[in-house]
C-alpha atoms as a PDB file:
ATOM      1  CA  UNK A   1      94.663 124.626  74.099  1.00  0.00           C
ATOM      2  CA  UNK A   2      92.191 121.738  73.310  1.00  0.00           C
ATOM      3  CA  UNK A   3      91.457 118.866  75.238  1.00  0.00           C
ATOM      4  CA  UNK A   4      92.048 115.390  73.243  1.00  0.00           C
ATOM      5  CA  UNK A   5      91.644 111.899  74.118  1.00  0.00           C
ATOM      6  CA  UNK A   6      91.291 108.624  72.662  1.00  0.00           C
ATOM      7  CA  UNK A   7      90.353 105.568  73.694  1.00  0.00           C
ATOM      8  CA  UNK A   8      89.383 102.380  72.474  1.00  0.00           C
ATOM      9  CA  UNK A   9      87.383  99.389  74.705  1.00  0.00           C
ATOM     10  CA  UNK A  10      87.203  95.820  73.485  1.00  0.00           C
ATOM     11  CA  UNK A  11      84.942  93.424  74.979  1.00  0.00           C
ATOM     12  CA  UNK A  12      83.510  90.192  74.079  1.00  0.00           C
ATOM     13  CA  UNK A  13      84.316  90.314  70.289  1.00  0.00           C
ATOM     14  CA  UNK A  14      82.993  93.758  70.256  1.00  0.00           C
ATOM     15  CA  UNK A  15      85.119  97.173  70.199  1.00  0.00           C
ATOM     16  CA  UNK A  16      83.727 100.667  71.231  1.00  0.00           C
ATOM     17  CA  UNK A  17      85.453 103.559  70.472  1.00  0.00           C
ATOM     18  CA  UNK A  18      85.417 107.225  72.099  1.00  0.00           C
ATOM     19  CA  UNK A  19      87.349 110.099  71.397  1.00  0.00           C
ATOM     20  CA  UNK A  20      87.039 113.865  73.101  1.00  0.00           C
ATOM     21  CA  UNK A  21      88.071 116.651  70.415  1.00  0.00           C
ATOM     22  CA  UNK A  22      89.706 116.097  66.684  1.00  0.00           C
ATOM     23  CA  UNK A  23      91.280 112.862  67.373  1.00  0.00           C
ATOM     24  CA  UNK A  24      90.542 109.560  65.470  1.00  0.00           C
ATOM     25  CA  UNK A  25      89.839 106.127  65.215  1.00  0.00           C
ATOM     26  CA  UNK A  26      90.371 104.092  62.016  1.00  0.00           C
ATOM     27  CA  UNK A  27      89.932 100.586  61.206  1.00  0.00           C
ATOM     28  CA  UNK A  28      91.915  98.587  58.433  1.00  0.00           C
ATOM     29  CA  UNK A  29      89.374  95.807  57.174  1.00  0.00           C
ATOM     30  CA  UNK A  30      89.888  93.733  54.262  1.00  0.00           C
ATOM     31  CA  UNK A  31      92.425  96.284  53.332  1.00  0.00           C
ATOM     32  CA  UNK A  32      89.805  98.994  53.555  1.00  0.00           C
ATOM     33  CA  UNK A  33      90.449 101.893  55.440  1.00  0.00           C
ATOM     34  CA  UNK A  34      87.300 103.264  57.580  1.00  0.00           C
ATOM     35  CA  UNK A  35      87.222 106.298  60.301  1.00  0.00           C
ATOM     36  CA  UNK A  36      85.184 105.003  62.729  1.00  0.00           C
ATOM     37  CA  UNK A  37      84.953 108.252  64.174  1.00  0.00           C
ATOM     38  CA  UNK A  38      83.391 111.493  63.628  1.00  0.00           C
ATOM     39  CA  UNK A  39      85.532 114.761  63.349  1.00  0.00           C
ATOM     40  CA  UNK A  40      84.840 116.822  66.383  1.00  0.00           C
ATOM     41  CA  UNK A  41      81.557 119.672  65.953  1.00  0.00           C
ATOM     42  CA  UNK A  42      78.891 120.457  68.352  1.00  0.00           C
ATOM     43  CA  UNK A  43      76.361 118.583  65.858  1.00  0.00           C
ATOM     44  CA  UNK A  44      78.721 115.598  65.652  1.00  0.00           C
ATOM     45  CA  UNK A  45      79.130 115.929  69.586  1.00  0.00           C
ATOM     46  CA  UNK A  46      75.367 115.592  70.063  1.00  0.00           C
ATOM     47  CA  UNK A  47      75.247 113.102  67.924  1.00  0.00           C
ATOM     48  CA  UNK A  48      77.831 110.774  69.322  1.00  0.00           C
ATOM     49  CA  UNK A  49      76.445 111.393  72.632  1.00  0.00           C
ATOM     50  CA  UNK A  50      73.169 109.400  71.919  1.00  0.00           C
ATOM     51  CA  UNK A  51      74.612 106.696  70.124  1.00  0.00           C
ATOM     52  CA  UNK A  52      77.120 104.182  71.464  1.00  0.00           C
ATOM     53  CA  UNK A  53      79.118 102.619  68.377  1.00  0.00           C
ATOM     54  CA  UNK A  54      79.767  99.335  68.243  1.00  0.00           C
ATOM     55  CA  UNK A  55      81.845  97.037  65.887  1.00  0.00           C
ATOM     56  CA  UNK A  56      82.231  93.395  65.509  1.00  0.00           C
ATOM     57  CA  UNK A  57      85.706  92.565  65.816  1.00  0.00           C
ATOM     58  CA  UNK A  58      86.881  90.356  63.075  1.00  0.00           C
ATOM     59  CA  UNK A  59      90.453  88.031  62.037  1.00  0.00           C
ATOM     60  CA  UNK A  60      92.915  90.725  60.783  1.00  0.00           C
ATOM     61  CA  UNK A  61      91.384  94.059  61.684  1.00  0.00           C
ATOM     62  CA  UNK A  62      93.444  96.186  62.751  1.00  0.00           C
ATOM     63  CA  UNK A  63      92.811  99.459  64.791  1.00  0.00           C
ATOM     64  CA  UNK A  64      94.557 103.330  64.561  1.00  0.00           C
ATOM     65  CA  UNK A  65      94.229 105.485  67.236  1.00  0.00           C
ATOM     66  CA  UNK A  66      95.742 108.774  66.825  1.00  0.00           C
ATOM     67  CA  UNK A  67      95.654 112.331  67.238  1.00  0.00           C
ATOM     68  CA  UNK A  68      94.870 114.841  64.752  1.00  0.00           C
ATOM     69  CA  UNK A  69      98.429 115.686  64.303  1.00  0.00           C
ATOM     70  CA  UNK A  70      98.924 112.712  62.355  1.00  0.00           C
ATOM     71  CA  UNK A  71      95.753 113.409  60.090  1.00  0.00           C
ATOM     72  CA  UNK A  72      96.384 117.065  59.810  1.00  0.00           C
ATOM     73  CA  UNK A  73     100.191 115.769  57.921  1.00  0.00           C
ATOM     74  CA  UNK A  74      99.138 112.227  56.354  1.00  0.00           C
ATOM     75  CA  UNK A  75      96.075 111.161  53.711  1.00  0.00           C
ATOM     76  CA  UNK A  76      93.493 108.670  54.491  1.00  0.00           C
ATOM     77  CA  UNK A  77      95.551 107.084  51.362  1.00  0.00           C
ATOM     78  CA  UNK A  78      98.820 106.939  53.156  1.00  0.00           C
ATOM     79  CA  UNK A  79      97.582 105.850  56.273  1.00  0.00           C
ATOM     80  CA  UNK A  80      95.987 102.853  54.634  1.00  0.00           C
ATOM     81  CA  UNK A  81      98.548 101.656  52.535  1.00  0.00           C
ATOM     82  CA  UNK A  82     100.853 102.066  55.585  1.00  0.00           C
ATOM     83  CA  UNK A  83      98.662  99.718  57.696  1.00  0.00           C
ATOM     84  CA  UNK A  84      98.466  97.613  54.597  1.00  0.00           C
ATOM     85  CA  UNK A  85     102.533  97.150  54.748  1.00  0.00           C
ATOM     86  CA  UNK A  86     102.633  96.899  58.128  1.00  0.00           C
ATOM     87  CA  UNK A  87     100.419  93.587  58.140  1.00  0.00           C
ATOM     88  CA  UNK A  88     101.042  91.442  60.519  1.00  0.00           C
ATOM     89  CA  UNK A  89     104.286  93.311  61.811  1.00  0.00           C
ATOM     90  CA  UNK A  90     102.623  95.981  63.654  1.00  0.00           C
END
């Protein structure tokens, strides 16, 4: 059994997300779909653990957190255009 969390912290106009194991973080801006996080390895582990991400928030992102249940069933495609439906209803 794996270990998975996600999490997401937004301060000051500024988000920074985390994630332990295969779960992800996507961001929806200007109707373009973006994983802002890396796909659990030891190299990407390493990786991740010297560099803190950062985004700018900005009007009308929006922000997926999810496990990789949903990824391992739904395309990058589908989850965009789903977020792109949703708008301003989700």
């Amino acid at each position: 059994m794996g270990t998975k969390v996600v999490s997401m912290l937004v301060n000051g106009g500024k988000v920074y997300p985390t994630r332990v194991g295969d779960s992800r973080i996507y961001q929806l801006r200007d109707n373009k779909l973006t994983q802002m996080t890396a796909d659990h390895s030891m190299l990407n582990e390493d990786l991740e653990r010297r560099k803190m991400t950062e985004e700018e928030i900005r009007s009308k992102d929006y922000y997926l957190l999810c496990s990789d249940g949903l990824t391992d069933l739904v395309s990058d495609q589908e989850i965009q255009q789903t977020m792109i439906d949703c708008g301003n209803d989700c």
